[in-house]
N, C-alpha and C. Protein backbone atom coordinates (compact mmCIF):
# COMPACT_ATOMS: atom_id res chain seq x y z
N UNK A 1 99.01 85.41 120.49
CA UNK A 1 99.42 86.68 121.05
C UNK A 1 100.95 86.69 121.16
N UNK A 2 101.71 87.90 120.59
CA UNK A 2 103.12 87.90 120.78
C UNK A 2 103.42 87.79 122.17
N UNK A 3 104.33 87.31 122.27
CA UNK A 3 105.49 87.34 123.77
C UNK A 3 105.71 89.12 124.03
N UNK A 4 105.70 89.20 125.18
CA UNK A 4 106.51 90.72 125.63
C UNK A 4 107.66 90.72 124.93
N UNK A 5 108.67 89.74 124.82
CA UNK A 5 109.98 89.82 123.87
C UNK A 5 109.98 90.41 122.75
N UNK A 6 109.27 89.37 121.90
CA UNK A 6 108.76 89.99 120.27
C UNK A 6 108.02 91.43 120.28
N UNK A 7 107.23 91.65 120.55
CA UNK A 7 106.48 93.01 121.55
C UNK A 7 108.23 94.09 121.27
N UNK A 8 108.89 94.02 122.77
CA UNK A 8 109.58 94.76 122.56
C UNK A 8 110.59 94.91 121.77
N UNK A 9 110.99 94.02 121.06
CA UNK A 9 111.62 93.85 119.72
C UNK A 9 111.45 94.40 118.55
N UNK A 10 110.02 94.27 118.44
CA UNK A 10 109.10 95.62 117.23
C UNK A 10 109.30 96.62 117.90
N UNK A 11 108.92 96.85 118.82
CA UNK A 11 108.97 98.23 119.47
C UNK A 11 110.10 99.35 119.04
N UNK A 12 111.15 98.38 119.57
CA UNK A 12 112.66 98.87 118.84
C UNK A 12 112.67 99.09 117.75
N UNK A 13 112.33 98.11 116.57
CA UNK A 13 112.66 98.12 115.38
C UNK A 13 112.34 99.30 115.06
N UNK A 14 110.83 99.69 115.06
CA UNK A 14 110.38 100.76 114.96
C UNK A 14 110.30 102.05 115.01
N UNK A 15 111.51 102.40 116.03
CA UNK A 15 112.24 103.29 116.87
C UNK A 15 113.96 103.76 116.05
N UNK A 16 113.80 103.08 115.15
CA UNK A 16 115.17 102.50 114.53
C UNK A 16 115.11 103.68 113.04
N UNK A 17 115.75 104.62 113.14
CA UNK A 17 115.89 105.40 111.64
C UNK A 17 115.82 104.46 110.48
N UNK A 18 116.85 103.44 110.38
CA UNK A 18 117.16 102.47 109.24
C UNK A 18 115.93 101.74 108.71
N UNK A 19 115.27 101.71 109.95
CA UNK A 19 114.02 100.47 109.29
C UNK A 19 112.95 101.16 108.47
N UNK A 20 112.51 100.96 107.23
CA UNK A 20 111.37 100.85 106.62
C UNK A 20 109.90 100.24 107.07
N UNK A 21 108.76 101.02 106.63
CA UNK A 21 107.97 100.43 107.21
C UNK A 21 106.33 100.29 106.22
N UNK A 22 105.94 99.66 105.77
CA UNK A 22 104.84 99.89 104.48
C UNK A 22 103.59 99.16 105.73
N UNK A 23 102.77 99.17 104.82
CA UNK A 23 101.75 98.70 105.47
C UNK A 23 100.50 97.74 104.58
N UNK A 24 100.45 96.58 105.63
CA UNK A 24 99.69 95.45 105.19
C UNK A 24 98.38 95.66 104.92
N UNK A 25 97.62 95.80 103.78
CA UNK A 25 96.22 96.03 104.00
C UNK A 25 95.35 94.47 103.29
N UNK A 26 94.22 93.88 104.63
CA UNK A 26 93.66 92.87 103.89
C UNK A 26 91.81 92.78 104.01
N UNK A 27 91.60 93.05 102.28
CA UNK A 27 90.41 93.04 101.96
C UNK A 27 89.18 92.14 102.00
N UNK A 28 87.88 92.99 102.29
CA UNK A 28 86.74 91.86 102.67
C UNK A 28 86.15 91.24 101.40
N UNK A 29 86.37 92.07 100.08
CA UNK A 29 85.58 91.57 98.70
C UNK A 29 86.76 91.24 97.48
N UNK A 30 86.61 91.07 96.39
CA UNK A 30 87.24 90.87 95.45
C UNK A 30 86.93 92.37 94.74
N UNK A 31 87.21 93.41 95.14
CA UNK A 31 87.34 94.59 94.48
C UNK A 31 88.84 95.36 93.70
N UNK A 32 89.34 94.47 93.55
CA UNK A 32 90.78 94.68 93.22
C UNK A 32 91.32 96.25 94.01
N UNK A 33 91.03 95.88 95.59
CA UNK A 33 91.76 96.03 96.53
C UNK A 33 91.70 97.72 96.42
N UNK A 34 90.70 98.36 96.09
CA UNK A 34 90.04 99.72 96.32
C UNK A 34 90.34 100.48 97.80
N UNK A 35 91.45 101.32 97.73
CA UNK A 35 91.54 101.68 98.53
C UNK A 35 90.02 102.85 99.74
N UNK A 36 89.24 102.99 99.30
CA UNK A 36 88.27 103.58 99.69
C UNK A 36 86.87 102.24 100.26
N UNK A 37 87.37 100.61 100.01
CA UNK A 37 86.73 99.67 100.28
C UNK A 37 87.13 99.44 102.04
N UNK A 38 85.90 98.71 102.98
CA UNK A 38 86.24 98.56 104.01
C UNK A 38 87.90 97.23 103.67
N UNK A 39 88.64 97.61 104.75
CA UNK A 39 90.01 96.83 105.02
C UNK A 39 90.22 97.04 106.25
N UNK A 40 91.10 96.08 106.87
CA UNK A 40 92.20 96.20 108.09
C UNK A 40 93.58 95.99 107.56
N UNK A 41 94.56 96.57 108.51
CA UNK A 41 95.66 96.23 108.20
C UNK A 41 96.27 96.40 109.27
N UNK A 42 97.87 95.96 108.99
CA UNK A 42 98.59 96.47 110.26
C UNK A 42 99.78 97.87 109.20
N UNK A 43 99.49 98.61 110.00
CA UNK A 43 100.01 100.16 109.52
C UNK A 43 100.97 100.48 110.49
N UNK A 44 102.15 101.15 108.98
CA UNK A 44 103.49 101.08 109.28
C UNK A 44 104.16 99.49 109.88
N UNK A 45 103.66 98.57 109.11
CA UNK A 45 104.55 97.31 109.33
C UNK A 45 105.99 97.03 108.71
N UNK A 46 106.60 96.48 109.65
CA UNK A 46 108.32 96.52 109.28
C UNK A 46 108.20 95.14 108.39
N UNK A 47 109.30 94.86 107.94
CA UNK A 47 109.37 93.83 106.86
C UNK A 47 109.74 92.32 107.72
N UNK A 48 109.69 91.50 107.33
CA UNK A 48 109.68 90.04 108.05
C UNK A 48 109.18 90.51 109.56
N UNK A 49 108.15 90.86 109.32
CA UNK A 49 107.00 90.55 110.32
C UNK A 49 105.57 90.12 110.17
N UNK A 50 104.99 89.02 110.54
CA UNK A 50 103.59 88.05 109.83
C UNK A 50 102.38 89.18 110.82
N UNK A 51 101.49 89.91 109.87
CA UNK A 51 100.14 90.15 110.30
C UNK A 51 98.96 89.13 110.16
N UNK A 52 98.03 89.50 111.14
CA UNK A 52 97.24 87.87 111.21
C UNK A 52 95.81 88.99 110.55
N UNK A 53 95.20 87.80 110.24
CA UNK A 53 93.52 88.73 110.05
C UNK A 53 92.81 87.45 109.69
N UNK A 54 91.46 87.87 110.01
CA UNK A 54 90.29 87.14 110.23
C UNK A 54 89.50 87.17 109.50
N UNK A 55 88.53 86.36 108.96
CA UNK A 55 87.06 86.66 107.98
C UNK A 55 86.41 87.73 108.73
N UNK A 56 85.75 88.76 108.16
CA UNK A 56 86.01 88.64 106.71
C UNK A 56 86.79 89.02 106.07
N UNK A 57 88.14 89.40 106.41
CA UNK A 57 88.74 90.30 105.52
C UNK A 57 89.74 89.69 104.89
N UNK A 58 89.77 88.30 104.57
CA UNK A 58 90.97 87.46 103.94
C UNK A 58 90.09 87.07 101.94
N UNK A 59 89.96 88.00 101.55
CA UNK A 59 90.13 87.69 100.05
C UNK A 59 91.04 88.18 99.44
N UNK A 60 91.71 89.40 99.54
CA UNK A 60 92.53 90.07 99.02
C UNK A 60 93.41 90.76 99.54
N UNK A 61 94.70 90.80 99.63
CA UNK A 61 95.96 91.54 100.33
C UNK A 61 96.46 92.27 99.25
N UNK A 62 97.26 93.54 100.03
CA UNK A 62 97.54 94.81 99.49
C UNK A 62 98.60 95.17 100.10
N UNK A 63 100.17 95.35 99.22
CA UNK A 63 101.17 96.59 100.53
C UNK A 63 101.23 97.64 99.96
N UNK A 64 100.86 98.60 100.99
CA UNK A 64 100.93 99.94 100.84
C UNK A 64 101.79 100.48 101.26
N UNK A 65 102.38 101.20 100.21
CA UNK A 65 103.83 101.69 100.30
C UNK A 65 103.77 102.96 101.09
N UNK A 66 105.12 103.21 102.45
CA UNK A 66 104.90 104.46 102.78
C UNK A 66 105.75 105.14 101.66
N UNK A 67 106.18 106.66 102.34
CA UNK A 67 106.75 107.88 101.35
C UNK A 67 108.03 107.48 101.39
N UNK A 68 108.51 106.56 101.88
CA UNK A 68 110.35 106.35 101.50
C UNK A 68 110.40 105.04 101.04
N UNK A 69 109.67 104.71 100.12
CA UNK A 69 109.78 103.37 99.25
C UNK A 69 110.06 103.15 97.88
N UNK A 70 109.86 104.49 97.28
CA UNK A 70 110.12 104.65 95.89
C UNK A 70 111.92 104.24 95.30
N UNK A 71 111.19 103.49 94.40
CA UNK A 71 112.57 102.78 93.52
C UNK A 71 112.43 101.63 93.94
N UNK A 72 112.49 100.75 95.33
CA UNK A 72 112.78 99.38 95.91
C UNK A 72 111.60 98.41 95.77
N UNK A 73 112.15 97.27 95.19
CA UNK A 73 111.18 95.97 95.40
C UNK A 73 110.81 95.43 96.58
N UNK A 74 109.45 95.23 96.65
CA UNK A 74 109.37 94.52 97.63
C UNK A 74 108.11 93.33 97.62
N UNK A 75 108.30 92.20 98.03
CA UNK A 75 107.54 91.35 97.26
C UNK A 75 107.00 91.04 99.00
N UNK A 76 105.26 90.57 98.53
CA UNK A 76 104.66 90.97 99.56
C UNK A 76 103.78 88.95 99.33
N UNK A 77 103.69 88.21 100.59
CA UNK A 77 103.31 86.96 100.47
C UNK A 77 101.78 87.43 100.91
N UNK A 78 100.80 85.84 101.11
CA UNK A 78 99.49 85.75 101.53
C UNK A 78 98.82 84.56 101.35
N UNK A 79 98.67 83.89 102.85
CA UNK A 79 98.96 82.50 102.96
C UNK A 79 97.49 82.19 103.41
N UNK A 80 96.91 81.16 103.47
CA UNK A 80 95.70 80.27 104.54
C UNK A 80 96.12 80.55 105.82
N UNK A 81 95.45 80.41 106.61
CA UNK A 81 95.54 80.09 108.32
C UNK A 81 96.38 81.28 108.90
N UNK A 82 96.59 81.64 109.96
CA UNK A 82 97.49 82.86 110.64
C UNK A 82 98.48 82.29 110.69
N UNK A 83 99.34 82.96 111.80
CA UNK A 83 101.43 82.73 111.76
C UNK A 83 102.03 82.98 110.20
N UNK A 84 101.41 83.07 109.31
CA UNK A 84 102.64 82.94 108.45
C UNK A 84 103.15 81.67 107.62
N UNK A 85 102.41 80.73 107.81
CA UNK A 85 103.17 79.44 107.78
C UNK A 85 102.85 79.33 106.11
N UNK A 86 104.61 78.97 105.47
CA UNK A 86 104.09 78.79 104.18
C UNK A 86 104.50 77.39 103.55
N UNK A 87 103.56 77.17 102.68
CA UNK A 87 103.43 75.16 102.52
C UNK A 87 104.87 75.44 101.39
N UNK A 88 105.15 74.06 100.95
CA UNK A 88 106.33 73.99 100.81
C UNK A 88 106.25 74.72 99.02
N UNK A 89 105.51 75.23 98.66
CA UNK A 89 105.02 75.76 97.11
C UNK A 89 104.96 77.34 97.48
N UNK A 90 104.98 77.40 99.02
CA UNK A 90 104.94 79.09 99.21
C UNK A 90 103.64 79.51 99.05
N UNK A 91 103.01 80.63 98.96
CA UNK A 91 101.78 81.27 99.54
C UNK A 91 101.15 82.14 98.00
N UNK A 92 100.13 82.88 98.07
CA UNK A 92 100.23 83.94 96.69
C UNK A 92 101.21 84.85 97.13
N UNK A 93 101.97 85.63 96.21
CA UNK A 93 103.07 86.56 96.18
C UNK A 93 103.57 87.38 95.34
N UNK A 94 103.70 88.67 95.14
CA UNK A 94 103.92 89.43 94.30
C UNK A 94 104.76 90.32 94.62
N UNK A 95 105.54 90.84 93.46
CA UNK A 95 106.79 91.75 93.95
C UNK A 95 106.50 93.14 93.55
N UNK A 96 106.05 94.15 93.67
CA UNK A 96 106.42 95.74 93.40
C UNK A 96 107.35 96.86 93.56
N UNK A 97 106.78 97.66 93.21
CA UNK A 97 107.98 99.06 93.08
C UNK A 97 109.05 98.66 92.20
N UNK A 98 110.02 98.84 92.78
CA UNK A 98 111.81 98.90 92.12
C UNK A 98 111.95 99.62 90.83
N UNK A 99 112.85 99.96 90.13
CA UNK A 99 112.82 100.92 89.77
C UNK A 99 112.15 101.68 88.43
N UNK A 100 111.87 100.71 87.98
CA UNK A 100 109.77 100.80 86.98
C UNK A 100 109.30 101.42 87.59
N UNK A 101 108.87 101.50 89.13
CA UNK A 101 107.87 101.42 89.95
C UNK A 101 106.33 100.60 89.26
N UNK A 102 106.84 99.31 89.95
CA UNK A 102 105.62 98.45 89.07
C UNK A 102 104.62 98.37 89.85
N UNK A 103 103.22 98.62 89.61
CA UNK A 103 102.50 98.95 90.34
C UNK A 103 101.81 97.85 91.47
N UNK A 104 101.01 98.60 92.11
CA UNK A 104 100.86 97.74 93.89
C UNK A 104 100.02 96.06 93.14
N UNK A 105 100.36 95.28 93.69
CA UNK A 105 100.16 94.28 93.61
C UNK A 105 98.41 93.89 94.27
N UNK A 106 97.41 93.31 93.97
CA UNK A 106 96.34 93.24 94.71
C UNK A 106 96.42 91.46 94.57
N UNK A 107 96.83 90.84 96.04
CA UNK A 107 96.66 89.13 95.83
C UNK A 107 94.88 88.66 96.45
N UNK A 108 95.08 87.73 95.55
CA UNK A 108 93.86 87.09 95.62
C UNK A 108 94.49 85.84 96.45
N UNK A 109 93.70 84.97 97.68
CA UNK A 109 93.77 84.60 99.02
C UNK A 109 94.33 83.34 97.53
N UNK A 110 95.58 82.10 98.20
CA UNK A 110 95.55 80.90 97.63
C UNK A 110 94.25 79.84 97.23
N UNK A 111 94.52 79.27 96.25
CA UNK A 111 93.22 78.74 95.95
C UNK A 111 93.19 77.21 97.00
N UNK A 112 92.54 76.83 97.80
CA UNK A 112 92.65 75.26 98.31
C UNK A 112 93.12 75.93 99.49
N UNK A 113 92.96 74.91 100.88
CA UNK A 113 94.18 74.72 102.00
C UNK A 113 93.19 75.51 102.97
N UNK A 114 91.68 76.16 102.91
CA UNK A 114 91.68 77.09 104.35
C UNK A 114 90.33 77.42 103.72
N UNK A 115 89.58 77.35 104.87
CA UNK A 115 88.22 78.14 104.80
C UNK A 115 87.88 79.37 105.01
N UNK A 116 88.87 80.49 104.69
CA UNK A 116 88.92 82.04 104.60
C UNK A 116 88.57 82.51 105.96
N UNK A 117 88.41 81.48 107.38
CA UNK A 117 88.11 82.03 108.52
C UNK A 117 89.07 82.86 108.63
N UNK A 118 90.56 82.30 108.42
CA UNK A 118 91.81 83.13 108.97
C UNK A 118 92.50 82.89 107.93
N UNK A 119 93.31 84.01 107.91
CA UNK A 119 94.71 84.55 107.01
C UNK A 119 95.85 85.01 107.11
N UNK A 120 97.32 85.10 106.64
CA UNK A 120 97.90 86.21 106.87
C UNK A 120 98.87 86.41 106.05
N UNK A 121 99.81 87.26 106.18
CA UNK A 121 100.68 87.80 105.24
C UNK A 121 101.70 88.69 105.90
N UNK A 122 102.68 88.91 104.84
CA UNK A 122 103.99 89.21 104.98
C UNK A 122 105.01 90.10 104.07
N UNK A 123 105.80 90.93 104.34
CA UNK A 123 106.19 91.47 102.99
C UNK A 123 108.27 91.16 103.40
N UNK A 124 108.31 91.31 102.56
CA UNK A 124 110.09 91.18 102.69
C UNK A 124 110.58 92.27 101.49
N UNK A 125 111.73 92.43 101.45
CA UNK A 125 112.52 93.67 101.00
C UNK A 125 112.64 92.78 99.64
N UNK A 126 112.84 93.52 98.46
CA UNK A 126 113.41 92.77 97.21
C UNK A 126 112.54 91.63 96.77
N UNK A 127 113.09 90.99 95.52
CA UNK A 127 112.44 90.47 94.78
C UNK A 127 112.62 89.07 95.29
N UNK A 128 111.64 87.60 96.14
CA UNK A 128 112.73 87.18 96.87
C UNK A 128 111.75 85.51 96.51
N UNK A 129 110.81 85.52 95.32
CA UNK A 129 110.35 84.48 94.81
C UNK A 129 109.29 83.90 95.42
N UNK A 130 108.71 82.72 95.49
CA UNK A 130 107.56 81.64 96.07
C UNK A 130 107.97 81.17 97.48
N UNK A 131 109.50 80.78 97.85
CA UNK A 131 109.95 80.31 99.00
C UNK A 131 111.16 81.67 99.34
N UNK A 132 110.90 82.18 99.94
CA UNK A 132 111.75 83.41 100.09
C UNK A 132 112.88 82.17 101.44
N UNK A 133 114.22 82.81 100.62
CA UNK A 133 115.49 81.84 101.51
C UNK A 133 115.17 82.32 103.05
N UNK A 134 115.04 81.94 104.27
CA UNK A 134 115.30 81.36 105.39
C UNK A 134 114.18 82.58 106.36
N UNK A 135 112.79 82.09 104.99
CA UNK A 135 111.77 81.96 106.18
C UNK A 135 111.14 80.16 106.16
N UNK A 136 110.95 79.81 107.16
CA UNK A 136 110.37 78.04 107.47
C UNK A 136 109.11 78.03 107.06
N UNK A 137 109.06 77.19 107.12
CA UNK A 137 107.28 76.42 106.35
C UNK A 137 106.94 76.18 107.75
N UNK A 138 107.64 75.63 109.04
CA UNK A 138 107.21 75.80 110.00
C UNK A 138 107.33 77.30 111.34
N UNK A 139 106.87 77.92 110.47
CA UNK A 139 107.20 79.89 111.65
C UNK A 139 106.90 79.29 112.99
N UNK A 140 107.29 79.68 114.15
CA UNK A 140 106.85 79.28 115.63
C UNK A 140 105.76 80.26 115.14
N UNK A 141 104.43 79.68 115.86
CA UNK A 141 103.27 80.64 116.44
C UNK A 141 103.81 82.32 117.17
N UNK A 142 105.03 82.24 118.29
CA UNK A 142 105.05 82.75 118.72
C UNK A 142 106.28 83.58 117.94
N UNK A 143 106.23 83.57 116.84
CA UNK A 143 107.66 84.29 116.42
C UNK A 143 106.96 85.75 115.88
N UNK A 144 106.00 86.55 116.85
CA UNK A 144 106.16 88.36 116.43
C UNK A 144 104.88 88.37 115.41
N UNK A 145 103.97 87.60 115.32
CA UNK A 145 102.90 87.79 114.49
C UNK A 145 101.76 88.53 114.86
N UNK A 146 101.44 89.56 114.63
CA UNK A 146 100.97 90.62 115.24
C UNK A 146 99.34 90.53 114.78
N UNK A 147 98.33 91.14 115.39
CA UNK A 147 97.18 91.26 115.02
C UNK A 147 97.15 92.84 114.35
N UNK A 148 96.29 93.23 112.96
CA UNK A 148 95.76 94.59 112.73
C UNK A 148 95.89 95.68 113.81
N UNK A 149 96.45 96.61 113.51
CA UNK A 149 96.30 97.88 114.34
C UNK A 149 95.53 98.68 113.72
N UNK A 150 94.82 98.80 112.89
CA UNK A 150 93.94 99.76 112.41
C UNK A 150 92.80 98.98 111.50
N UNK A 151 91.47 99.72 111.11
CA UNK A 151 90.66 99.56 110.51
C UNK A 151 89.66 100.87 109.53
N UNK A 152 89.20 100.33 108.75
CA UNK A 152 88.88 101.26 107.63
C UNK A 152 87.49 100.80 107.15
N UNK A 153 86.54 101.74 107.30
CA UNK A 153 85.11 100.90 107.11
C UNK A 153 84.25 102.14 106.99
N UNK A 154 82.83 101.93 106.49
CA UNK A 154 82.05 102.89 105.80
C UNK A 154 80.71 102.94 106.47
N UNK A 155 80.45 103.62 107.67
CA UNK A 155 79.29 103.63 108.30
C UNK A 155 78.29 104.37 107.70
N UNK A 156 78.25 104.44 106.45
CA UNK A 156 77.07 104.91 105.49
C UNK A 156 77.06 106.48 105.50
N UNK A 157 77.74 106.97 106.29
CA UNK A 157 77.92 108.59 106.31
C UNK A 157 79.45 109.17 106.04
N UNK A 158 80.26 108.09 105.55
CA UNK A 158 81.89 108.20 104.60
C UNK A 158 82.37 106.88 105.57
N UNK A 159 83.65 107.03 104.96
CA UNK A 159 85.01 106.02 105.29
C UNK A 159 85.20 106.62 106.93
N UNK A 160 85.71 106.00 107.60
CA UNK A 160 86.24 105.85 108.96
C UNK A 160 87.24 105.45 108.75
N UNK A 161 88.76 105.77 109.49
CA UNK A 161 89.28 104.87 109.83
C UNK A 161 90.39 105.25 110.97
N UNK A 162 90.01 104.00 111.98
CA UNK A 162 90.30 103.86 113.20
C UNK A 162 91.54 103.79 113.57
N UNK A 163 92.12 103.72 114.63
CA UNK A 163 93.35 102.94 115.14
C UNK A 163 93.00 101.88 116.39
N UNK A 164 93.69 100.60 116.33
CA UNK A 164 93.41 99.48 117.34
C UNK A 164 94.17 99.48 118.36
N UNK A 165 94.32 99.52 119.33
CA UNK A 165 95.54 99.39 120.19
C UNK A 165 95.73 97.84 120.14
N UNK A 166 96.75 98.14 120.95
CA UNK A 166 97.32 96.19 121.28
C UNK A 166 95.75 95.72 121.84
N UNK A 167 95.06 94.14 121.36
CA UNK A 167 94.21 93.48 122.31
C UNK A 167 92.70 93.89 122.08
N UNK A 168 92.79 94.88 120.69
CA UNK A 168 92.09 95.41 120.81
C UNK A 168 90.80 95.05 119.70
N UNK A 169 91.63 94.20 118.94
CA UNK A 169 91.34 93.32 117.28
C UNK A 169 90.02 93.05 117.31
N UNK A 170 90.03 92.19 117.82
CA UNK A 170 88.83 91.27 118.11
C UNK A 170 87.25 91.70 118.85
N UNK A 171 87.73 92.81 119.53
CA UNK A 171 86.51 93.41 119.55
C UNK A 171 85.59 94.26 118.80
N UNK A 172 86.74 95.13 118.14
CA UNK A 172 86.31 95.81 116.68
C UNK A 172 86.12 94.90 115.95
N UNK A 173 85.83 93.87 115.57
CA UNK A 173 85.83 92.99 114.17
C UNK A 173 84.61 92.82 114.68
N UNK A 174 84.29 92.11 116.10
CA UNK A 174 82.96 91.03 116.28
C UNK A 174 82.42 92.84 116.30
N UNK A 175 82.30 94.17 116.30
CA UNK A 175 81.38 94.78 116.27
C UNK A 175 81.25 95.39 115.10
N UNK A 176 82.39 95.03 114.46
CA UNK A 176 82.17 95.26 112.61
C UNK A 176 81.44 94.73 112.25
N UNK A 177 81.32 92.86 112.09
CA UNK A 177 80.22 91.88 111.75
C UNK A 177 78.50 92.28 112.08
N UNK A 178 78.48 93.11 113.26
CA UNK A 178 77.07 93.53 113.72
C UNK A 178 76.77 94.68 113.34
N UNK A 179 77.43 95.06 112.40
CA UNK A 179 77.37 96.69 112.09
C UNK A 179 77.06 97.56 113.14
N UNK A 180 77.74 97.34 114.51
CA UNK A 180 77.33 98.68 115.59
C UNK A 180 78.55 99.58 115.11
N UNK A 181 78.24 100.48 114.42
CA UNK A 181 79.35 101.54 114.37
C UNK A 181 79.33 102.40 115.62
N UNK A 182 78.38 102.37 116.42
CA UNK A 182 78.64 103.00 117.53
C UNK A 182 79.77 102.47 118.36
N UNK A 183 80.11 101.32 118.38
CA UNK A 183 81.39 100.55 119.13
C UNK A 183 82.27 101.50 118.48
N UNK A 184 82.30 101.10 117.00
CA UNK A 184 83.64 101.78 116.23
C UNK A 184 83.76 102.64 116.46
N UNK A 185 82.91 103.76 116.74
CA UNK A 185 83.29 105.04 116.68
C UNK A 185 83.78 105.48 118.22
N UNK A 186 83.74 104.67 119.10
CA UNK A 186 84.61 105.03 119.88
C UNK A 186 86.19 104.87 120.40
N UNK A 187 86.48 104.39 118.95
CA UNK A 187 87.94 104.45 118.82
C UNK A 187 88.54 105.30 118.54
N UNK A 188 89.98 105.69 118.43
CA UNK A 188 90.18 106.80 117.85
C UNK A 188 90.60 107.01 116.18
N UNK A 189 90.35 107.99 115.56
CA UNK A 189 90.91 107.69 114.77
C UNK A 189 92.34 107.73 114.57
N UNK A 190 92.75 106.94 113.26
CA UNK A 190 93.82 106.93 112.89
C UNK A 190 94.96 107.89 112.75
N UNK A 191 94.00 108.83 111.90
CA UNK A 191 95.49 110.32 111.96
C UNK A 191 95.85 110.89 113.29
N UNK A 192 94.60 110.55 114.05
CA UNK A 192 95.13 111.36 115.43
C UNK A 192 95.76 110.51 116.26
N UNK A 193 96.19 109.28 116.18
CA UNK A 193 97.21 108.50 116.99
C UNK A 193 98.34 108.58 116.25
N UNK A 194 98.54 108.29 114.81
CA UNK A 194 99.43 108.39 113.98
C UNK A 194 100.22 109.51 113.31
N UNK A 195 99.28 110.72 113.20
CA UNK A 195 99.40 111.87 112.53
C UNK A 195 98.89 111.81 110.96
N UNK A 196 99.44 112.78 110.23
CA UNK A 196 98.93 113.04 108.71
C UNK A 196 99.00 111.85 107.81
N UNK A 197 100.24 111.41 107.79
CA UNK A 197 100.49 110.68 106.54
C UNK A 197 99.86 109.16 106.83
N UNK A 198 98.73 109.41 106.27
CA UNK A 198 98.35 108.40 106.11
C UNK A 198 97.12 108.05 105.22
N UNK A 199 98.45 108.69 103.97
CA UNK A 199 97.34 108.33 102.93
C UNK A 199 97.72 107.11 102.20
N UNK A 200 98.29 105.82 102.94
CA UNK A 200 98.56 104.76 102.46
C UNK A 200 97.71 103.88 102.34
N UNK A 201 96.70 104.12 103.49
CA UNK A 201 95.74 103.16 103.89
C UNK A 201 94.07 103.65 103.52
């Protein structure tokens, strides 16, 4: 769980005209990352910030670009275990957009190192390789690694998709696994905490 510090630190960032913000989406199947497939993510995530996620949804990671991303690279990691932590070979990683606009990247989880219980990932600005310069192989736990704020799932009568508040992760997931969509559905949804645009996710 972040510190109140880190907490209000995003908070700011977020608050900040300058900052960019795309969003992490991580998949439960090998569907080459179908946006209409159940996912979580953390939506509107700022850049060098680690989202965590849980089985099932660690086979495949996705960044979804918001509407002010066009032209810029941005190369998006996806590691074993939560925090972020990347071994000294770096994580799977792929770079998109810039000015090709090369299309969204769908990573498949590293092969070896983790039993897909837990996952996470990361995106950074630009094209920035396997060991991106002066992030650590050792991240503190506590350095701003956030859990999913939203979820996206198919209660057999269309797509849903929710918004999580802070704390809120872990209860939607263990009632995802049981298929009570009645839990889920008493969240809210997404556009109405967020508004319209959110056809990223």
């Amino acid at each position: 769980m972040p510190s109140a510090h880190n907490v209000l630190l995003l908070l700011v960032l977020l608050l900040m005209d300058t900052v960019s913000a795309n969003s992490l989406l991580f998949y439960s199947s090998a569907d080459n990352c179908n946006i209409s497939s159940d996912h979580i993510g953390c939506y509107m995530h700022p850049a060098n910030i680690c989202c965590n996620s849980h089985a099932p949804f660690c086979v495949n990671l996705m960044l979804g670009l918001g509407a002010s991303s066009a032209g810029n690279d941005y190369t998006q990691y996806f590691v074993h275990q939560d925090n972020c932590h990347l071994s000294k070979n770096g994580g799977s990683y792929c770079t998109q957009g810039g000015p090709n606009n090369a299309p969204s990247c769908c990573i498949d989880m590293p092969p070896g190192g983790g039993d897909g219980a837990t996952c996470s990932g990361f995106w950074l600005h630009g094209d920035t390789g396997a060991s991106p310069h002066g992030w650590k192989e050792g991240t503190d736990a506590n350095a701003g690694c956030m859990d999913p704020n939203y979820m996206s799932y198919n209660d057999g009568s269309g797509v849903k998709k929710i918004f999580l508040p802070n704390g809120t992760f872990q209860h939607a997931l263990d009632a995802y696994n049981r298929n009570d969509f009645s839990v889920l559905a008493g969240y809210k949804a997404l556009v109405e905490v967020m508004g319209n645009d959110t056809d990223i996710v």
